[in-house]
Structures are given as C-alpha cells and as structure tokens.
Protein backbone atom coordinates (compact mmCIF):
# COMPACT_ATOMS: atom_id res chain seq x y z
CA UNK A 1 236.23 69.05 150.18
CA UNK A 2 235.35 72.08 151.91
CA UNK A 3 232.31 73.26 153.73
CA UNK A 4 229.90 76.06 152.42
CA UNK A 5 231.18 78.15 155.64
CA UNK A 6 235.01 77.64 155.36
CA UNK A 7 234.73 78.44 151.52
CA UNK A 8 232.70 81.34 152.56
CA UNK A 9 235.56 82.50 154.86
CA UNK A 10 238.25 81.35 153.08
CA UNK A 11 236.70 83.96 150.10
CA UNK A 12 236.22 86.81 152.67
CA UNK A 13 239.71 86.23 153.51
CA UNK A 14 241.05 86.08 150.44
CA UNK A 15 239.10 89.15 149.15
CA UNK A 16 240.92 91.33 152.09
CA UNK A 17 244.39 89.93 151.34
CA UNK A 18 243.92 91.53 147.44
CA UNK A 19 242.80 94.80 148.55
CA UNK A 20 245.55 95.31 151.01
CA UNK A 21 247.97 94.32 148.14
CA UNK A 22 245.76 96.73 145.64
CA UNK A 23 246.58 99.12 148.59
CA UNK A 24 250.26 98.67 149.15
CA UNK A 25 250.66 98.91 145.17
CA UNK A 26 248.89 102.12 144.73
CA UNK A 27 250.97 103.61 147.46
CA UNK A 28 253.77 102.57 146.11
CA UNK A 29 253.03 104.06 142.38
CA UNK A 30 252.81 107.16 144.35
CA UNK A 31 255.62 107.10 145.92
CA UNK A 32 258.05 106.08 143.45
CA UNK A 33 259.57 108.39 140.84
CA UNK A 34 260.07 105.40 138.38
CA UNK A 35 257.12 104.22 136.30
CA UNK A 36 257.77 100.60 134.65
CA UNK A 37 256.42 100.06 131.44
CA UNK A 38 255.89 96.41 129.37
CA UNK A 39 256.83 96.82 125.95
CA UNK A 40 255.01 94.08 123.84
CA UNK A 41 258.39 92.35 123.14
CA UNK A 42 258.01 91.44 127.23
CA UNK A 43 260.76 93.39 127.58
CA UNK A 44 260.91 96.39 130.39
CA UNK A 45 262.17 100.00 130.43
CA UNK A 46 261.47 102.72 133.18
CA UNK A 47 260.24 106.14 132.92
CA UNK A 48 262.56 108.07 134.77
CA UNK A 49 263.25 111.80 135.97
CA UNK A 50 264.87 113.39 132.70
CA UNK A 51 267.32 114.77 135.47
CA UNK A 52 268.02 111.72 137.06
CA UNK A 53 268.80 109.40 134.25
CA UNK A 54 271.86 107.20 134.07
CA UNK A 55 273.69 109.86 131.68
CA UNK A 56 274.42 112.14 134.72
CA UNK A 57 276.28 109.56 137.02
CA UNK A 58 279.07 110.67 134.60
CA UNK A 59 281.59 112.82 136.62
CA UNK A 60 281.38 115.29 133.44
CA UNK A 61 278.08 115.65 133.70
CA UNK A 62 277.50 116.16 137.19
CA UNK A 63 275.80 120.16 136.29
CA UNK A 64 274.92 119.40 132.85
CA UNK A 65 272.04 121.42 131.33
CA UNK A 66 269.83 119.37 129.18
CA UNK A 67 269.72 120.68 125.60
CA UNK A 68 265.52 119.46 124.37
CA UNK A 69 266.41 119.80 120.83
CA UNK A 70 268.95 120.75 118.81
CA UNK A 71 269.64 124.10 117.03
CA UNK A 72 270.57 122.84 113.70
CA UNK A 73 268.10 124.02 110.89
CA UNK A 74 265.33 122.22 109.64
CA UNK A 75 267.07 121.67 106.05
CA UNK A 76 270.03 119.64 107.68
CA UNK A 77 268.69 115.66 108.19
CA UNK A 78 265.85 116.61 107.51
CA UNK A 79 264.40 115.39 104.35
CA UNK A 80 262.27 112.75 105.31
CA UNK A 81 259.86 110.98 102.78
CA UNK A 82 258.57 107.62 101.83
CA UNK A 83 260.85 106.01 99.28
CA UNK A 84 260.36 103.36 96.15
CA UNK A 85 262.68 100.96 97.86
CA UNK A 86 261.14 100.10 101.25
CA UNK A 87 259.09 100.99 104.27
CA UNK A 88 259.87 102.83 107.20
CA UNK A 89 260.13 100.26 110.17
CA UNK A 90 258.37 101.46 113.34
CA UNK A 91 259.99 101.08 116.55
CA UNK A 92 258.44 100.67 119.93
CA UNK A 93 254.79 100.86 120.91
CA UNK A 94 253.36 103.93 119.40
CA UNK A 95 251.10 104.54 122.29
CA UNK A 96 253.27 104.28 125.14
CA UNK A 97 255.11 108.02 126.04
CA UNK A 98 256.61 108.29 129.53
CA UNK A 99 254.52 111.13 131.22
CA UNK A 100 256.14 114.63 131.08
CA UNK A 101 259.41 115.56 132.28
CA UNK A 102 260.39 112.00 132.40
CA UNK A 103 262.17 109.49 129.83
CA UNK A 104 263.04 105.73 128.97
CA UNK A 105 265.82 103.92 130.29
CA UNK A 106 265.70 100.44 129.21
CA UNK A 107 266.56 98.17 131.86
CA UNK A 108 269.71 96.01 132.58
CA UNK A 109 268.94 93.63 135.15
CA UNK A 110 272.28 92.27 135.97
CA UNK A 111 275.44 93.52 137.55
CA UNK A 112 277.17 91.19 135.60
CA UNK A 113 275.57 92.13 132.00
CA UNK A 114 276.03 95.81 132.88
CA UNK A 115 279.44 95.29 133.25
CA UNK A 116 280.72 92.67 130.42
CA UNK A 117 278.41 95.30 128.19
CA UNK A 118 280.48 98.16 129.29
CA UNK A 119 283.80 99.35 127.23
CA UNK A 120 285.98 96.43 128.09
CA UNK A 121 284.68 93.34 125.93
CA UNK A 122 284.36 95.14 122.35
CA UNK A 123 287.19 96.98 120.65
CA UNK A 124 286.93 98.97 117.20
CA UNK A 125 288.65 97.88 114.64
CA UNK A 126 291.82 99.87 113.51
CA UNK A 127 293.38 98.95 110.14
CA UNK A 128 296.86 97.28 111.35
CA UNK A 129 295.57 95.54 114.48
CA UNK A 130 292.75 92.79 113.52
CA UNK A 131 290.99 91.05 116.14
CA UNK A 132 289.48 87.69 114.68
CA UNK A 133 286.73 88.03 117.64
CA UNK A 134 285.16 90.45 115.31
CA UNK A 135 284.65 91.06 111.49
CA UNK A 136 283.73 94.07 109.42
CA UNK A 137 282.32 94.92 106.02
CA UNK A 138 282.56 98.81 105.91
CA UNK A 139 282.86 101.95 103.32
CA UNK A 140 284.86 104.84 104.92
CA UNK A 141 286.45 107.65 104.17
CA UNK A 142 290.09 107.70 103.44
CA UNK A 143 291.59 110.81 104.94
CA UNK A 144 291.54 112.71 108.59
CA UNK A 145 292.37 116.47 107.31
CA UNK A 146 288.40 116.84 106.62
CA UNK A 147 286.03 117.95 108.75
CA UNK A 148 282.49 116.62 109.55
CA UNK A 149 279.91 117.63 111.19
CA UNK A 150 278.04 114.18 111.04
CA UNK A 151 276.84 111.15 108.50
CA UNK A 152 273.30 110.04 107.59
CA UNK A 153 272.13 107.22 105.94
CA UNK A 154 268.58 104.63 105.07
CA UNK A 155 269.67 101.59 106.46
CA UNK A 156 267.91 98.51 105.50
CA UNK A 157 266.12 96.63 108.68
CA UNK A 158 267.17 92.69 108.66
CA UNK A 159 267.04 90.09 111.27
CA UNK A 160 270.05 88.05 110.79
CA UNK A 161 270.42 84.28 112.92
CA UNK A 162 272.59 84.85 115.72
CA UNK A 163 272.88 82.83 118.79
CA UNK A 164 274.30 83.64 122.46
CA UNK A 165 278.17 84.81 122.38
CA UNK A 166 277.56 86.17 118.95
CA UNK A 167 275.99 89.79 117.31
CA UNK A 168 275.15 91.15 114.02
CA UNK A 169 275.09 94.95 113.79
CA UNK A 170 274.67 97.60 110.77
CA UNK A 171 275.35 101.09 111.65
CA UNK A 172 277.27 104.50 111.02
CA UNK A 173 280.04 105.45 113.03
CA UNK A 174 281.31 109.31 113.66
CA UNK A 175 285.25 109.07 114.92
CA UNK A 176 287.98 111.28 115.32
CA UNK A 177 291.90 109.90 116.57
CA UNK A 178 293.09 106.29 116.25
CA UNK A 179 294.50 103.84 118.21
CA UNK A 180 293.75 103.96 122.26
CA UNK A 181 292.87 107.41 121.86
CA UNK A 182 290.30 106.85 119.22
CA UNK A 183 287.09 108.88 120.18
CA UNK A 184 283.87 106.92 118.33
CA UNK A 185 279.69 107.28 118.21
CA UNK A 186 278.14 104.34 116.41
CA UNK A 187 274.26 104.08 115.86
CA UNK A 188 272.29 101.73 113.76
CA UNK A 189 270.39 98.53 114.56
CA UNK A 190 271.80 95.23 116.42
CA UNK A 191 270.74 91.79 116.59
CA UNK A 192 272.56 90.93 120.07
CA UNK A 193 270.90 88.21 122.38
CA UNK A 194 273.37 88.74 125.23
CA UNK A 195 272.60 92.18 125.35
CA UNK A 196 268.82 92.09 125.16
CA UNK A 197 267.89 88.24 126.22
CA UNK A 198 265.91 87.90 122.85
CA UNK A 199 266.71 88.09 118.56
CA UNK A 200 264.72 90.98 117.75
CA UNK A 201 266.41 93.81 115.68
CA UNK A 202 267.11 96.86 117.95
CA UNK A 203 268.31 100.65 118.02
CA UNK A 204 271.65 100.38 119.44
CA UNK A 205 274.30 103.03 120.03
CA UNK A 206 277.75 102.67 121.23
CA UNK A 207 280.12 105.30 122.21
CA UNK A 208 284.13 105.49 123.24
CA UNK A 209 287.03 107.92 124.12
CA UNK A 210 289.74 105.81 123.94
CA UNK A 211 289.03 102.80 122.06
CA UNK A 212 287.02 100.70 124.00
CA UNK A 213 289.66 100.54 126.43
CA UNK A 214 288.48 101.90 129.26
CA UNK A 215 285.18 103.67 128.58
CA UNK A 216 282.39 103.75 126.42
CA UNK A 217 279.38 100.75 126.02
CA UNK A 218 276.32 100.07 124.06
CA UNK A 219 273.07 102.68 124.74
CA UNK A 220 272.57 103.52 128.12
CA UNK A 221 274.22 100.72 129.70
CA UNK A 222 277.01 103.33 131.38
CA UNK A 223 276.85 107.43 132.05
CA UNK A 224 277.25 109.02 128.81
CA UNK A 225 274.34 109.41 126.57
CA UNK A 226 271.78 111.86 127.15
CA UNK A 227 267.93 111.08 126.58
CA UNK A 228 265.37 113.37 125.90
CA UNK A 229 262.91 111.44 123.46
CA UNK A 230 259.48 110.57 125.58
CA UNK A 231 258.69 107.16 124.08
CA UNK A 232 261.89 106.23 121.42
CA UNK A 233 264.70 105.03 123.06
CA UNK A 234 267.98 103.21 122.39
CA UNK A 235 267.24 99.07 122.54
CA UNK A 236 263.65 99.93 121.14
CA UNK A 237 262.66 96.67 118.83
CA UNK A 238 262.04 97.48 115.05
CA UNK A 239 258.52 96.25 114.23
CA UNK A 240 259.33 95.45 110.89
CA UNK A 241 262.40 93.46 109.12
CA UNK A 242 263.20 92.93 105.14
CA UNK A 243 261.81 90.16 103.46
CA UNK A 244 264.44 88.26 100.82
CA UNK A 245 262.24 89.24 97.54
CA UNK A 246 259.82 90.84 98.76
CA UNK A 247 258.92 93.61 101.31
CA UNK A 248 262.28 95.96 101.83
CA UNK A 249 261.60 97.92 105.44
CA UNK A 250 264.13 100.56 106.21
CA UNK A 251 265.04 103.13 108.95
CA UNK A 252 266.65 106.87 108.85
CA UNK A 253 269.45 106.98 111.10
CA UNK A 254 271.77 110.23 111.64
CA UNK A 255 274.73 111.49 114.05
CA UNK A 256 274.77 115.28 113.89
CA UNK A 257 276.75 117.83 115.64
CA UNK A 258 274.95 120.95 117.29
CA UNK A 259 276.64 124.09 116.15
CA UNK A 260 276.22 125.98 119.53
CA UNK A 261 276.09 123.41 121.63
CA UNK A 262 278.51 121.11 120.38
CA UNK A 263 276.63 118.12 121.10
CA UNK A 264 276.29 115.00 118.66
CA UNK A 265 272.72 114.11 118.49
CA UNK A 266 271.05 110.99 117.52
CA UNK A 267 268.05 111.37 115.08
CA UNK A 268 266.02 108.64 114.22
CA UNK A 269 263.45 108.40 111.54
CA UNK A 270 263.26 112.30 111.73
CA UNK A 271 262.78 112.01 115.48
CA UNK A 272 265.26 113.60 117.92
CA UNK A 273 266.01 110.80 120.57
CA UNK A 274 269.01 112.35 122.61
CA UNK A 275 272.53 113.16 122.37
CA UNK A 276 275.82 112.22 123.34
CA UNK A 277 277.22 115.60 125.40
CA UNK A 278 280.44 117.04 124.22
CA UNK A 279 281.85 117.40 127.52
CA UNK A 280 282.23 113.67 127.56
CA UNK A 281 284.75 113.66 124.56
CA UNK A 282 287.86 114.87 123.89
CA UNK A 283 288.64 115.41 120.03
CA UNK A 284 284.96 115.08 119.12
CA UNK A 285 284.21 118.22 121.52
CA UNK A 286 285.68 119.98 117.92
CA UNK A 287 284.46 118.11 115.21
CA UNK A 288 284.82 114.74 113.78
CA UNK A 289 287.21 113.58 111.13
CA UNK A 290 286.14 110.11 109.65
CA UNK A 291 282.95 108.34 109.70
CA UNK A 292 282.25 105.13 107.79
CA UNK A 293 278.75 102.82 107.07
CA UNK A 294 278.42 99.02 106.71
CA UNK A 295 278.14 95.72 109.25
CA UNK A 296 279.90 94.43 112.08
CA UNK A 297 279.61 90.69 113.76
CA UNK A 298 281.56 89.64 116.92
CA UNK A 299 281.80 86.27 118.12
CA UNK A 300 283.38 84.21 121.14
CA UNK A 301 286.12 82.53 120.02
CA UNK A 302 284.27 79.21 120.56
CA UNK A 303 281.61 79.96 118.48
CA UNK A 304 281.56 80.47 114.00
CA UNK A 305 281.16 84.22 113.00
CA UNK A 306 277.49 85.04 112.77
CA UNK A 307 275.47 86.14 109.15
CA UNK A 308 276.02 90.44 108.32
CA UNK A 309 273.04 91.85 107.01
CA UNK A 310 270.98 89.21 105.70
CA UNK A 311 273.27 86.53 105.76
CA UNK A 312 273.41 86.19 101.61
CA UNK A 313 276.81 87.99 99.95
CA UNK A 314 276.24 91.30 98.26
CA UNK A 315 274.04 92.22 94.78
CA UNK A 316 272.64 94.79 93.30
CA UNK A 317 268.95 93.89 93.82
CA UNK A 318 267.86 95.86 96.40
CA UNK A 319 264.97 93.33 97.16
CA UNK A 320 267.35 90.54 97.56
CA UNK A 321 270.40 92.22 99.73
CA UNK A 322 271.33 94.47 102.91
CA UNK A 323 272.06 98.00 101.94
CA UNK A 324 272.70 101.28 103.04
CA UNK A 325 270.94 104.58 100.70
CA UNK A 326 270.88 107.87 100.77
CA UNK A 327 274.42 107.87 102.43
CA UNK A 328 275.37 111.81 103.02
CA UNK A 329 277.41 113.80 105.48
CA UNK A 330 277.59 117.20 107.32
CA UNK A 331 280.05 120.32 106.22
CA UNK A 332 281.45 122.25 108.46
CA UNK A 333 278.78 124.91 107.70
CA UNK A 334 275.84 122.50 108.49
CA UNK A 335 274.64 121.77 105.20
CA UNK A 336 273.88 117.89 104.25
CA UNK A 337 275.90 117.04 101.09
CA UNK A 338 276.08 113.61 98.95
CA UNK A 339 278.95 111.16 99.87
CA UNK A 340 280.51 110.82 96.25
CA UNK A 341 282.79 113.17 95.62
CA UNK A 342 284.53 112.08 98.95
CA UNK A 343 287.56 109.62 98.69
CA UNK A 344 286.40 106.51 100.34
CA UNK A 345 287.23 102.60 100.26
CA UNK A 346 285.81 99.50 101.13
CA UNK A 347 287.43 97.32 104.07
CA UNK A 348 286.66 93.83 104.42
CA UNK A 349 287.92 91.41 107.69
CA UNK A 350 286.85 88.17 106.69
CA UNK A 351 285.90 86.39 103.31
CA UNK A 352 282.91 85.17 104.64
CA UNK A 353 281.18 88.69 104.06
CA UNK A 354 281.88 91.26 101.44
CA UNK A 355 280.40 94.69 100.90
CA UNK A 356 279.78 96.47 97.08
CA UNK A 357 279.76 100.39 95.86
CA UNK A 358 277.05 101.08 93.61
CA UNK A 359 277.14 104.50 91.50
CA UNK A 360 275.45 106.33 88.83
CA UNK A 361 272.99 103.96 88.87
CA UNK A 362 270.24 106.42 87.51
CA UNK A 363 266.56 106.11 89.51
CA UNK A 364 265.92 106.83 92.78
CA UNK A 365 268.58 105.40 94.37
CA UNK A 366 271.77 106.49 92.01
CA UNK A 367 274.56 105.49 94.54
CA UNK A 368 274.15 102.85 97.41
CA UNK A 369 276.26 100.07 99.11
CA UNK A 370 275.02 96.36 99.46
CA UNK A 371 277.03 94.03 101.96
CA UNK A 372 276.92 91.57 104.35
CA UNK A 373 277.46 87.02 103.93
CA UNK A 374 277.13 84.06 106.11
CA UNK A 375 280.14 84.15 108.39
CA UNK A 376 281.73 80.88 109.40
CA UNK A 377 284.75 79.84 110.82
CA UNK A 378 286.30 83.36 110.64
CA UNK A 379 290.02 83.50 112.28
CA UNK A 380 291.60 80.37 111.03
C-alpha cells in the first residue's frame, strides 16, 4: 500500500501528465483542418474542407467549381409531405452540422476495404450476362430512345439479416449505354456489413462509367461524388426501419439532372446532399436513357443469397411488404411526371425473390411495386 506522501505525489504527477495531454490536444484541434465527429452508431466521419474532399483527387476534377445547389425549380422533386402509408425515417444525428465551409466524409479505415469497395468487386447486371454472385428484383424501363432527366421514388426503410460477404440494397438507378461502357448512378439504402462494420440500414450511392470495370464504387469511397450537404451524408444510418404489421417508415430518394450545369444531384428527403459532376461521365454528361427501381443482394459464392427487402415474397399490403411509391421521372423539360404511361417490365434473377406491379389501385397510393424474398442457395 502506498504512503500518504507517494499518493500525494503520485496525484501531483498524474494531474501534470493530463494537462500536458489537454494541451497537446487543444493544439492539435487547432491545427488540424479535419474535425472528427462520433455519430451515435460509434461510427466516425470527418468534417473536411468542402475543397479538399475526396471528390477532387479525381483527375477530372482537378479545377472543378462547386455548384451549392442546384438550379432546377422548386416544382421538380419537390413535393414533399407526410403520407398515409409510413413515416419519414431520419438519418444521422440532427444536431451534429460540420462547421461552415466544411463537409462529411465518412471514414474508411482500411487500405484494403477502400480498395475491394472500389469498382472492381461489384458488376451491374446486364440482361444476357448473369452473375449468380448477385440477384435482382427490379422494374425498368424497356427502351433507350427516351430521354430522362432523372427518377424519384418513396422507398420503404427495412433492415433485412445479412451477414459478412453478403448485402441487401433497395435503390434507383439512372444509366445510359450497356455492356463495359455502361455509365450508372444508383442511390437508395444498403444493409452491407463489409462496407460499414455494422447491420444498420444506410444511404448508399454507387456510381460507374464503364460497368464496374474499372471505375466507379459505393459513396465516397473513390474521387467522384461531390458533397455539399453540412450534416447528411452518404453511409448516414436511418433511425428508423419498417415494422412487419405495423409501423411503415419510408425515405424520399431522387437522382436529378441540373439543366445548366449538367450535374446529377442526389436529393434526399427534400434535402440536397451533393452531386455526382458531369465531367466525370461520358454519355450521362447528355442525359440519361433508362433508369429502373427495386432490390439487389450480392453474396460470396460460399455463402446463401441474403433476404431483399424484408425478407417475406411480395403482397399487396403495404404494412406487411417492401415497396417502392410515388415512383416518377424527369422530362427533358424538367417537369416530374408519373411512371405509368412508360413501357416498363419486371426482371427477376433468382426465384428466391420476386417483385409485383400494382396499378389503379384507387387511394393514396394508386400505383406502387412490392418485392423482395428470403434468398437461399441462389446459383445452383
């Protein structure tokens, strides 16, 4: 045991040790142009100079001027309100803006998951060339000699069960070519524990120029997308997930071209959280020519395909299934029109998920899409 004097000193001692540390850390805070933040989910993102985010490592974007906001007129993805059907799920901590002139990056701790995350591991899916390592339940459009400005849609907020070396995603995609030089922007939410070392539901993005071949990976994991939004970011957790029977919670997601700038900006919940710069594309500098909604699920190929949606087949009770509402595009004029007088089809990978077109249903919700199943042992 010690003596009154040595704990005496040993106190003194330790009391000077803390305020040089409390001393060393404030200078650092000041000297740093990165401010860490801890989300409640124990999961970190940085607050860094708008100019010096990740998006302008891209050799395209080397003297890119950041566009705040897009152009595009309030009456085009716009029409926000509470609906019948479900809740608005909140994303990240309401309370937690980066200071001004500076923006959240979420952060990818290792080499190794920066890189298996960029373009090389994930490929989209093109009708004639099915890869059993992932699955789709999707409604698209049929032809490529439209063009779109962009596709909106309420997307209902589940947590599926997935484990490492699987994901569960429902999103919108905005695409123009096909094959390698297939030029894609997907947003929507993800359940991906690889990605984001937990299960929570996330915003997650994705973007390619030629297929997944070369470029292209999930939010800001590579140079490419641009963020502008103080506080909501790509890999933000949803608060909020549907309850089977009970509570429905939703989210408002939208790709939108700007019609000076040409950009394709990512709204969220009527929120304007950054864009993907045209300069980075090719054929969807112009205009896009196919977009589609529904689920995707990848798996390694030692483990069973993972649940879509909320891991239950299709119905038409909105209480009891995944579903996407209020699914609507962008003219070439920038007005928002309804979906159904478009030719579109339903394309299913795998029986172990299936995806259903509602219409003229009458209410609130006259035409929707439900989808998603359990997965299983998917390529055999």
């Amino acid at each position: 045991m010690l003596s009154a004097g040595l704990r005496v000193n040993m106190g003194l001692y330790l009391l000077l040790v803390l305020s040089l540390c409390s001393c060393y850390k404030a200078i650092g805070e000041e000297t740093t142009n990165v401010k860490p933040i801890q989300q409640r989910d124990d999961r970190e993102f940085d607050c860094v100079d708008i100019y010096k985010q990740p998006a302008f490592d891209h050799p395209l974007l080397k003297n890119h001027k950041i566009q705040m906001s897009p152009s595009f007129s309030g009456n085009v993805l716009n029409n926000y309100y509470d609906t019948k059907i479900g809740k608005f799920s909140k994303i990240g901590l309401q309370d937690e803006d980066c200071p001004p002139g500076m923006v959240p990056i979420m952060k990818i701790k290792s080499r190794h998951l920066r890189n298996e995350y960029s373009h090389s591991r994930y490929n989209s899916k093109n009708f004639t060339n099915d890869n059993p390592s992932q699955q789709f339940a999707t409604y698209h459009t049929t032809t490529n000699d439209r063009i779109f400005r962009g596709a909106r849609a309420f997307i209902s907020v589940e947590n599926p069960s997935v484990e490492l070396g699987q994901y569960s995603m429902a999103q919108i995609w905005v695409q123009k070519g096909q094959y390698n030089g297939l030029e894609s922007i997907q947003a929507g939410w993800a359940v991906d524990p690889a990605l984001y070392g937990d299960s929570h539901t996330r915003l997650t993005t994705y973007w390619t120029v030629d297929n997944f071949g070369n470029t292209g990976c999930f939010n800001s994991v590579c140079p490419g997308f641009v963020q502008v939004h103080p506080r909501l970011h790509p890999g933000l957790a949803f608060s909020n997930t549907s309850v089977f029977g009970g509570q429905q919670f939703i989210t408002d997601i939208s790709i939108a071209q700007d019609g000076l700038s040409g950009h394709w900006w990512l709204k969220v919940d009527h929120q304007n959280i950054g864009y993907w710069p045209k300069h980075i594309f090719t054929l969807l500098t112009n205009d896009a020519r196919y977009f589609e909604f529904g689920g995707e699920v990848y798996r390694n190929v030692n483990k069973p395909c993972p649940p879509m949606g909320n891991g239950r087949f299709p119905s038409r009770e909105l209480k009891e299934t995944s579903f996407f509402t209020e699914m609507q595009y962008v003219t070439p004029v920038y007005s928002i029109r309804d979906i159904d007088p478009l030719p579109m089809a339903k394309y299913i990978s795998y029986k172990g998920y299936d995806l259903k077109i509602w219409k003229n249903q009458g209410g609130d919700y006259h035409n929707f899409i439900t989808y998603g199943g359990p997965g299983g042992k998917c390529g055999k």
